[in-house]
Structure formats: C-alpha cells, structure tokens
PDB file of N, CA and C in Angstrom:
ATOM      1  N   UNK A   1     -14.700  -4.214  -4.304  1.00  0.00           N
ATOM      2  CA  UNK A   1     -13.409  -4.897  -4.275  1.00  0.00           C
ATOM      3  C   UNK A   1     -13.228  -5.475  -2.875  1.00  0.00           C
ATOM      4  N   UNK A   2     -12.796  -6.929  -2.808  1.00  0.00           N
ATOM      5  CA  UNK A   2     -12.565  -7.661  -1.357  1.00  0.00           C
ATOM      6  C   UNK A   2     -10.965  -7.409  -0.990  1.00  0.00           C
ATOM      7  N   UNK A   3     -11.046  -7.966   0.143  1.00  0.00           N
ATOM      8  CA  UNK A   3      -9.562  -7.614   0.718  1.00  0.00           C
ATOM      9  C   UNK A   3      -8.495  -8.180  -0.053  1.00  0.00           C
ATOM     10  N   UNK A   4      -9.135  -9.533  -0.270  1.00  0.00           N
ATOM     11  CA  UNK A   4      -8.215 -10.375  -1.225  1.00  0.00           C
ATOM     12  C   UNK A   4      -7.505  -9.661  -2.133  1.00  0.00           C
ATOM     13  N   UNK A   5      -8.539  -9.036  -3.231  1.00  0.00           N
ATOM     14  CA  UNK A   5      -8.289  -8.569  -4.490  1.00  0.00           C
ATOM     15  C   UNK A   5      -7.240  -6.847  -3.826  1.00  0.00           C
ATOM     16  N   UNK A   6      -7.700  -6.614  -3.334  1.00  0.00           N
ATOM     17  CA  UNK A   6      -6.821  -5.629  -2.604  1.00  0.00           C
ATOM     18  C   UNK A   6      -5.231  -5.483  -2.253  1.00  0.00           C
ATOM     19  N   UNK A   7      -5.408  -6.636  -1.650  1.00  0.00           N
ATOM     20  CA  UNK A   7      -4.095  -7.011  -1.230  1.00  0.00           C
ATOM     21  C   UNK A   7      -2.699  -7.703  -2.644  1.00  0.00           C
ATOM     22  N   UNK A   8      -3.966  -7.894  -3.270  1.00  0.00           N
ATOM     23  CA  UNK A   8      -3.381  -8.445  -4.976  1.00  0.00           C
ATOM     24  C   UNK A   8      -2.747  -7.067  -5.629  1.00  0.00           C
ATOM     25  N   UNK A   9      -3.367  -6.001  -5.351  1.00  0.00           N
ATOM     26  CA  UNK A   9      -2.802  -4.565  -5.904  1.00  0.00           C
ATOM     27  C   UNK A   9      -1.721  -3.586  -5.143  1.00  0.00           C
ATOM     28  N   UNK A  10      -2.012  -4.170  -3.938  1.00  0.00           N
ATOM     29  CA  UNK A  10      -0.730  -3.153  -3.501  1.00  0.00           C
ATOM     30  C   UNK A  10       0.176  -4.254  -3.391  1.00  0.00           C
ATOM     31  N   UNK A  11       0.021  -5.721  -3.078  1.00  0.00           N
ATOM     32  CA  UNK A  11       1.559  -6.638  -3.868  1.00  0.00           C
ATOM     33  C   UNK A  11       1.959  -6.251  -4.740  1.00  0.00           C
ATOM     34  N   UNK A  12       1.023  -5.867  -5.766  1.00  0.00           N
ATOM     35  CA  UNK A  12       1.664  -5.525  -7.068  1.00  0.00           C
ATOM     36  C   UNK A  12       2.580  -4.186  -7.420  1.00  0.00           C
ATOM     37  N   UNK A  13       1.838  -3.090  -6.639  1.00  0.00           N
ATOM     38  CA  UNK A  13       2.426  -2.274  -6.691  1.00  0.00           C
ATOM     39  C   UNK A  13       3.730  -2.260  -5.827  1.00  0.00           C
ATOM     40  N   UNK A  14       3.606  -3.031  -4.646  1.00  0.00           N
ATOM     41  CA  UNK A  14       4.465  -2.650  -3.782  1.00  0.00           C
ATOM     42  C   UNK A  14       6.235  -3.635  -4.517  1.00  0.00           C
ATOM     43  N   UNK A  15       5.429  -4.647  -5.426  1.00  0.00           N
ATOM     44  CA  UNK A  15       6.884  -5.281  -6.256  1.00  0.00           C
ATOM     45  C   UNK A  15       7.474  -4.555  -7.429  1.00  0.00           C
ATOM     46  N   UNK A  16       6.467  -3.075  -7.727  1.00  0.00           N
ATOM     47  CA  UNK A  16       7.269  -2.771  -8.543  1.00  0.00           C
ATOM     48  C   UNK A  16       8.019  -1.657  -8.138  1.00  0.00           C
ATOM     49  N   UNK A  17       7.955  -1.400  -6.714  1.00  0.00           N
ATOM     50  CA  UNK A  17       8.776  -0.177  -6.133  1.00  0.00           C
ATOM     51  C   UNK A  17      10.049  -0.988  -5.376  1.00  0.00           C
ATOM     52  N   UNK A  18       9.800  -2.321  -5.030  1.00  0.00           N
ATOM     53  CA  UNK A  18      11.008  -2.953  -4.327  1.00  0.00           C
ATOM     54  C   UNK A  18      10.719  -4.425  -4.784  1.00  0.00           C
ATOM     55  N   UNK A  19      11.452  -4.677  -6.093  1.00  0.00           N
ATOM     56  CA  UNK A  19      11.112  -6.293  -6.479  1.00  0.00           C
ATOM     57  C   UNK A  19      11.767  -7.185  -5.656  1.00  0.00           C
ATOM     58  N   UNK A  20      12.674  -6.747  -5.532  1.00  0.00           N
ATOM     59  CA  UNK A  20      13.222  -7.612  -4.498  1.00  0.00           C
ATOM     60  C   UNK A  20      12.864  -8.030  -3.667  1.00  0.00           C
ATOM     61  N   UNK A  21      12.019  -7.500  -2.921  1.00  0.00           N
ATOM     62  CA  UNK A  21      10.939  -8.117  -1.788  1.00  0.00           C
ATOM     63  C   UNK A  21      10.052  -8.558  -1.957  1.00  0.00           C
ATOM     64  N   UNK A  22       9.825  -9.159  -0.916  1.00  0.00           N
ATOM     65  CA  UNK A  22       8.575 -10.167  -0.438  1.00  0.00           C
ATOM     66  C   UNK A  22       7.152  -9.949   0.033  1.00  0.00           C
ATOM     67  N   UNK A  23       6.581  -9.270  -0.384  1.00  0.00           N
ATOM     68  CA  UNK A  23       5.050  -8.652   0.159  1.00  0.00           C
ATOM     69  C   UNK A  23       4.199  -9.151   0.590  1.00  0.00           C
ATOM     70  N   UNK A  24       4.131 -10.608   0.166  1.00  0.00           N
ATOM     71  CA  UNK A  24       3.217 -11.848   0.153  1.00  0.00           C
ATOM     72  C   UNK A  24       3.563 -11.979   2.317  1.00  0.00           C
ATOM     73  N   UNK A  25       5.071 -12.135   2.563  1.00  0.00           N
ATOM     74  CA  UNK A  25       5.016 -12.197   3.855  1.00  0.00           C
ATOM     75  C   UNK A  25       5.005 -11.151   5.271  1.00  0.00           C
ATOM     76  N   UNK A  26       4.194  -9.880   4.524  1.00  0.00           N
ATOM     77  CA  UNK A  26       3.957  -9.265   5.314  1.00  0.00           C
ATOM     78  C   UNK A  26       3.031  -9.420   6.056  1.00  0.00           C
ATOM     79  N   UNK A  27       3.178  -9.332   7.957  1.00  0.00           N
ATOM     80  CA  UNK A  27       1.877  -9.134   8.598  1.00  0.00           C
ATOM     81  C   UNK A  27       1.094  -8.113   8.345  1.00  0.00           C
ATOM     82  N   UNK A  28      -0.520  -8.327   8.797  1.00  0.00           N
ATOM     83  CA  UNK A  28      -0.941  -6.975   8.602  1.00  0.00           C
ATOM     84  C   UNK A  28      -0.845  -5.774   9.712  1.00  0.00           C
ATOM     85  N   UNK A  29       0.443  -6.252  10.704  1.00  0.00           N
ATOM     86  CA  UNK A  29       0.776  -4.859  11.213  1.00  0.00           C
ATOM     87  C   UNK A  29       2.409  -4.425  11.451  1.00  0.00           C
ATOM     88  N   UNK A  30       2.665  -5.217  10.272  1.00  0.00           N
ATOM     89  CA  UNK A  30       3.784  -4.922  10.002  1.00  0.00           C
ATOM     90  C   UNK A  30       4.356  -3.444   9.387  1.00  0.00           C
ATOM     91  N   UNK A  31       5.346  -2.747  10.033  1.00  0.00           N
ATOM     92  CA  UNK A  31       5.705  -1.421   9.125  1.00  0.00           C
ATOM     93  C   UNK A  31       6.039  -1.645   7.587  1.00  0.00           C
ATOM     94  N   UNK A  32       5.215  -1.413   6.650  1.00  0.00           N
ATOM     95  CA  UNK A  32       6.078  -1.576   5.757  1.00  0.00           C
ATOM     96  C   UNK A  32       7.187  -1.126   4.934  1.00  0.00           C
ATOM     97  N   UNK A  33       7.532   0.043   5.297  1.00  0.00           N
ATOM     98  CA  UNK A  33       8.799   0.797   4.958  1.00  0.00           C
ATOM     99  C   UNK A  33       9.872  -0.138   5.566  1.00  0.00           C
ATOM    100  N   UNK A  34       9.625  -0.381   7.233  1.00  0.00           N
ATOM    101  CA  UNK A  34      10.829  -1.737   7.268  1.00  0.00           C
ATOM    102  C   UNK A  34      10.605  -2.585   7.267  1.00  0.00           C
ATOM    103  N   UNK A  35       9.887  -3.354   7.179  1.00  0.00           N
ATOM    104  CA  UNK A  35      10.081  -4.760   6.655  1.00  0.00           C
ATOM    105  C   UNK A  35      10.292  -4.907   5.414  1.00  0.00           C
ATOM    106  N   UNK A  36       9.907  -4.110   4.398  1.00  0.00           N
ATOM    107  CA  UNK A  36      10.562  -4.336   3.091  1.00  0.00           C
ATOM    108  C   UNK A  36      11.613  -3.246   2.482  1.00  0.00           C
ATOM    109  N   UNK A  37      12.075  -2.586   3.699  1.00  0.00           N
ATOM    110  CA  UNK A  37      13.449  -1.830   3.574  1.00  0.00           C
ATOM    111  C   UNK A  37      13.198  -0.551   2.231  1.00  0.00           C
ATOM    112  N   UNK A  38      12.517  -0.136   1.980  1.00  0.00           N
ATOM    113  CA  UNK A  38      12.169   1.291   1.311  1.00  0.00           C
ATOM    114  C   UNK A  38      11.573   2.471   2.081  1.00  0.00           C
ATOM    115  N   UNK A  39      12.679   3.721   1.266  1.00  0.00           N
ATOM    116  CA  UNK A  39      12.682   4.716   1.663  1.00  0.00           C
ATOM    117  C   UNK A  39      11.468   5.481   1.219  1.00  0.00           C
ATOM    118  N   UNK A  40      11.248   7.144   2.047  1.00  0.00           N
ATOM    119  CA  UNK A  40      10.308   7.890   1.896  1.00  0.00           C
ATOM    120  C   UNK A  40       9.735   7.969   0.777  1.00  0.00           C
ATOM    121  N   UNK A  41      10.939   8.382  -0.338  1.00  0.00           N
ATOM    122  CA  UNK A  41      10.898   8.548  -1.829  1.00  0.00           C
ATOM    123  C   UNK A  41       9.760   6.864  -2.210  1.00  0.00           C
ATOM    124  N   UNK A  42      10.342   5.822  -1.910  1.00  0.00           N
ATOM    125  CA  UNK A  42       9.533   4.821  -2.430  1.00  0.00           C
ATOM    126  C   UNK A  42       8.294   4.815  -1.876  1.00  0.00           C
ATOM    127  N   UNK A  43       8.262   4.962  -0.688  1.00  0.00           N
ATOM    128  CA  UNK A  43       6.594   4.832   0.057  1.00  0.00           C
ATOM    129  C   UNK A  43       5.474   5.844  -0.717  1.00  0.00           C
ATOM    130  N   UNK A  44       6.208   6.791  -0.853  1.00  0.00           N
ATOM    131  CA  UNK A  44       4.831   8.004  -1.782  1.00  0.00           C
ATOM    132  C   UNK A  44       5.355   7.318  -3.306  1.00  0.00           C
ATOM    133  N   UNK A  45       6.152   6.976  -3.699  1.00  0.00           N
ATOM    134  CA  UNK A  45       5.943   6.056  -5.007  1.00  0.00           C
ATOM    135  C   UNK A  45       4.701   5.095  -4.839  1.00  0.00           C
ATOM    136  N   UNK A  46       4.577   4.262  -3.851  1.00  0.00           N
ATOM    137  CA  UNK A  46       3.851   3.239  -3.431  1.00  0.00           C
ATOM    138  C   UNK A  46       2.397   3.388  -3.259  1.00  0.00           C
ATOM    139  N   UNK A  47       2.079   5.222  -2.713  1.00  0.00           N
ATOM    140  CA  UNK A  47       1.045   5.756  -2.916  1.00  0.00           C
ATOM    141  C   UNK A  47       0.644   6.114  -4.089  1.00  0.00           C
ATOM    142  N   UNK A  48       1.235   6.825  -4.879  1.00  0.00           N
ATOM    143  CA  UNK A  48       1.394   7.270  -5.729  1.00  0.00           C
ATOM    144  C   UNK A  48       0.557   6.133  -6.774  1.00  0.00           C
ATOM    145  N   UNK A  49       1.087   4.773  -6.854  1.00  0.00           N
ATOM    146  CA  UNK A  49       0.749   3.699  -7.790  1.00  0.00           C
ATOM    147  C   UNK A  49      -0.493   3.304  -7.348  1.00  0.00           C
ATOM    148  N   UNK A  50      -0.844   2.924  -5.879  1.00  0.00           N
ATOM    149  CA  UNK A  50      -2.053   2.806  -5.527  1.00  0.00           C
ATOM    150  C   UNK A  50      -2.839   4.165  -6.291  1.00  0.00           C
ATOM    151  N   UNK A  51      -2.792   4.993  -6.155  1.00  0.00           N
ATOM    152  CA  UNK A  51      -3.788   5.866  -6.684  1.00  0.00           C
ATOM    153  C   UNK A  51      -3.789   5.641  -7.796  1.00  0.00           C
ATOM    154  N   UNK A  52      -3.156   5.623  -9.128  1.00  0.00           N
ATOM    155  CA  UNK A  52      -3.156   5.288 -10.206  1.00  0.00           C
ATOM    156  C   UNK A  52      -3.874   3.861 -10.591  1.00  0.00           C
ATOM    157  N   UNK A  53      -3.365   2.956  -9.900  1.00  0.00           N
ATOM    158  CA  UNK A  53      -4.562   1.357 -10.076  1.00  0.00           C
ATOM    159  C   UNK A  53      -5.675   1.355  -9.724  1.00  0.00           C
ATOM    160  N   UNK A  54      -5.806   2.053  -8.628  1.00  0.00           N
ATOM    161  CA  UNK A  54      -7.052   1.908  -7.805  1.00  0.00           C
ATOM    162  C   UNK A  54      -8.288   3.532  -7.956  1.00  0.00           C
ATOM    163  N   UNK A  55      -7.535   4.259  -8.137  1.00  0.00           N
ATOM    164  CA  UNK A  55      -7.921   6.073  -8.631  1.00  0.00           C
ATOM    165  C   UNK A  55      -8.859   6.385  -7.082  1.00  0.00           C
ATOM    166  N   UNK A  56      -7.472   6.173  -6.229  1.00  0.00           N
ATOM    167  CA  UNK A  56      -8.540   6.738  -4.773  1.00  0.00           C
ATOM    168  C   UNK A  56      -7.104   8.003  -4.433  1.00  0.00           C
ATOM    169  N   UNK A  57      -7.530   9.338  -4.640  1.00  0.00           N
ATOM    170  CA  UNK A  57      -6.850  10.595  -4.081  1.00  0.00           C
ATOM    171  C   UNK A  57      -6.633  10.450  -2.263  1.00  0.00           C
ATOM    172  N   UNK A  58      -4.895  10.372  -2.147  1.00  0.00           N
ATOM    173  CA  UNK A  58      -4.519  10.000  -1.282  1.00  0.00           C
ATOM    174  C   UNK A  58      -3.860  11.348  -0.568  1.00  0.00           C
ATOM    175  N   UNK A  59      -4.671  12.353  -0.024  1.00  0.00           N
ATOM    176  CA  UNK A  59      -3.742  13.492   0.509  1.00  0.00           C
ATOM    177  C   UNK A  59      -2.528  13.302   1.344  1.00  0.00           C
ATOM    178  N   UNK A  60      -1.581  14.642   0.970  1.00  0.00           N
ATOM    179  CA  UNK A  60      -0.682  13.858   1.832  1.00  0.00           C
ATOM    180  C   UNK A  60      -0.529  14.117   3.098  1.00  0.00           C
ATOM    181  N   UNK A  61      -2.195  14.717   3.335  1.00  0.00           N
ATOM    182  CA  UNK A  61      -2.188  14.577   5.419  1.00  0.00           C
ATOM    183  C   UNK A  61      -2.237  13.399   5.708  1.00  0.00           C
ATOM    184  N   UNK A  62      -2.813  12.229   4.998  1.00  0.00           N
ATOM    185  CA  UNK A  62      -2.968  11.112   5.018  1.00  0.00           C
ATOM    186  C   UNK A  62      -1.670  10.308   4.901  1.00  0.00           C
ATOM    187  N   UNK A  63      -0.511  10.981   4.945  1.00  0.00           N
ATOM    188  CA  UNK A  63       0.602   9.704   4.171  1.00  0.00           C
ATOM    189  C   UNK A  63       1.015   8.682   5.704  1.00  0.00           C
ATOM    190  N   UNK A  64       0.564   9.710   6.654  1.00  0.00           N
ATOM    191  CA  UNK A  64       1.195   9.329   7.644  1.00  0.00           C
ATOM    192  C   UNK A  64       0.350   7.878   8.573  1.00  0.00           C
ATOM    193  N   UNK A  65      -0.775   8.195   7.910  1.00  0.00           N
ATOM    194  CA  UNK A  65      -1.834   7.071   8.579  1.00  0.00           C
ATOM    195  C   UNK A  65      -1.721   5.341   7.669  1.00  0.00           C
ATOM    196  N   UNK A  66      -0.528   5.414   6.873  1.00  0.00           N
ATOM    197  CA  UNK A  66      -0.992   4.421   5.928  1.00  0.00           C
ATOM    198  C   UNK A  66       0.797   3.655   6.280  1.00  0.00           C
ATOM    199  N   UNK A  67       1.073   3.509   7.512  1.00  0.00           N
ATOM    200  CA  UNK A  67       2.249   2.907   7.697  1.00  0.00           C
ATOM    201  C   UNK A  67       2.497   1.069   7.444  1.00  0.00           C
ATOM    202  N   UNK A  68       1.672   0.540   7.965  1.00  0.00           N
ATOM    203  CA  UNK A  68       0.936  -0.957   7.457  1.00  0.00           C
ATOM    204  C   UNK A  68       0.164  -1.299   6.618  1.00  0.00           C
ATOM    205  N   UNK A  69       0.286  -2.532   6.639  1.00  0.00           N
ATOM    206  CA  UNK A  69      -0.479  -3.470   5.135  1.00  0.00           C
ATOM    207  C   UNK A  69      -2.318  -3.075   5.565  1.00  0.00           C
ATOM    208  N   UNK A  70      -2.518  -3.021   6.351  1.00  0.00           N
ATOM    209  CA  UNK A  70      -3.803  -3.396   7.639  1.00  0.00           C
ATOM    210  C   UNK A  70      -4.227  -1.804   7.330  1.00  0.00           C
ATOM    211  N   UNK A  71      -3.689  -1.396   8.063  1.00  0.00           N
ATOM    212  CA  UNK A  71      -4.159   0.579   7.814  1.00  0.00           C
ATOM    213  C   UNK A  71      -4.301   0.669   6.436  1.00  0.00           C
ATOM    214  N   UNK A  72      -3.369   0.580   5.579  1.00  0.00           N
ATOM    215  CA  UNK A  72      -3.524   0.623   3.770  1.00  0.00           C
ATOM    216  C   UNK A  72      -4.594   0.008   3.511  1.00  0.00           C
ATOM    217  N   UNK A  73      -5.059  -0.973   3.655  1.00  0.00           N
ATOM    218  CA  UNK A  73      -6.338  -2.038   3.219  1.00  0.00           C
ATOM    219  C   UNK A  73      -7.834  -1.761   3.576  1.00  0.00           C
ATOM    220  N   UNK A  74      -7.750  -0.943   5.603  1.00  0.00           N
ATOM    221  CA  UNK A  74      -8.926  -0.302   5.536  1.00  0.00           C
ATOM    222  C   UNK A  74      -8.712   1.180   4.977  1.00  0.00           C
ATOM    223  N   UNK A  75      -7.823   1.750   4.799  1.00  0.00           N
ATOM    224  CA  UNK A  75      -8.007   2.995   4.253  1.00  0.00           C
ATOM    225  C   UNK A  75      -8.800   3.035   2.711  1.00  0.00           C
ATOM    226  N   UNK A  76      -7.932   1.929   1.954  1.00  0.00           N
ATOM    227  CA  UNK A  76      -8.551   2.028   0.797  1.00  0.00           C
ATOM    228  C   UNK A  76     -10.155   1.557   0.613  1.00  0.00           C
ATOM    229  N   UNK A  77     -10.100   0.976   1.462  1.00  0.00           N
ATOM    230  CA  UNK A  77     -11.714  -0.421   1.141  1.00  0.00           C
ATOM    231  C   UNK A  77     -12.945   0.852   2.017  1.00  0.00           C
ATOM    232  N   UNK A  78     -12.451   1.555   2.431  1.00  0.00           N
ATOM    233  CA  UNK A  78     -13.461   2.881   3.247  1.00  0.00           C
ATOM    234  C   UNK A  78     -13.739   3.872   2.049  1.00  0.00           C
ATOM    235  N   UNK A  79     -12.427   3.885   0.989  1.00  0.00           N
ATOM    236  CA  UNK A  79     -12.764   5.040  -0.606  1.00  0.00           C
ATOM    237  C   UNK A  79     -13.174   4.612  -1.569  1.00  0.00           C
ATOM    238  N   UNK A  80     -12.921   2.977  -1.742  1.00  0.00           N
ATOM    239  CA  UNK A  80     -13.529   2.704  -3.212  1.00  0.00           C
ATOM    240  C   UNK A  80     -14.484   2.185  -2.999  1.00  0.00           C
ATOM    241  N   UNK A  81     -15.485   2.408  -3.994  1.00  0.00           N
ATOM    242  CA  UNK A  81     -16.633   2.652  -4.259  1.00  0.00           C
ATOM    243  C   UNK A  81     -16.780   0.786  -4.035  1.00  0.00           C
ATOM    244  N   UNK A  82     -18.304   0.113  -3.371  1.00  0.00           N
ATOM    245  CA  UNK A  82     -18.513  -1.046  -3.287  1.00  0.00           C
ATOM    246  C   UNK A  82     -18.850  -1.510  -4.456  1.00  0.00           C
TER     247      UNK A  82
END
C-alpha cells in the first residue's frame, strides 16, 4: 500500500469520526486532534477504525506516538505488509 492509498483510508476514517471536517487540508505535521477539533474518545475511535480497515494492532503504548497525519502514515506503512 502507497502513501497515497493510505492517506485515502485514514480520510476516510477520519470523516467518519468528524464529518464535518476537512482532512484533505491537513499538513503532515499538523496535530490532528486540533486541527480537526476531536476529542480523546474520537482519536482512539480513529484508531480503532484504522485497525479495522487496515487490520494493523495498534497498542495503546503506541496511542501517544500517532499525534499527526505524518507519524500515522509512517507508523502504519512500517506494519502493513508490502
């Protein structure tokens, strides 16, 4: 999976935890809890869905390393399989 296609799945996921927002204009070192204004509860939702689309086990020592679009993208592209 390329970054592209990557970034296509956690948009996706990330519009169905806050549709209202805009994901498309996130930098990749942007926080995303604020820039798209969701709480704790939504961010492990956000994990939560990534693991389910993508089936990469996200501990939650890890929740803390996955604050940006950029950290999320190499985290995942380092677990799923090439």
């Amino acid at each position: 999976m390329n970054e592209a296609d990557l970034e296509n799945v956690i948009f996706g996921v990330l519009k169905q935890i806050a549709p209202d927002a805009s994901p498309a204009t996130l930098e990749p070192d942007d926080n995303l809890r604020e820039a798209l204004d969701i709480d704790s509860f939504d961010h492990l939702n956000f994990l939560i869905g990534l693991n389910e689309k993508l089936g990469v086990d996200i501990p939650e020592s890890d929740y803390g390393k996955l604050n940006t679009l950029k950290q999320v993208i190499e985290y995942l592209k380092a677990r799923i399989p090439a």
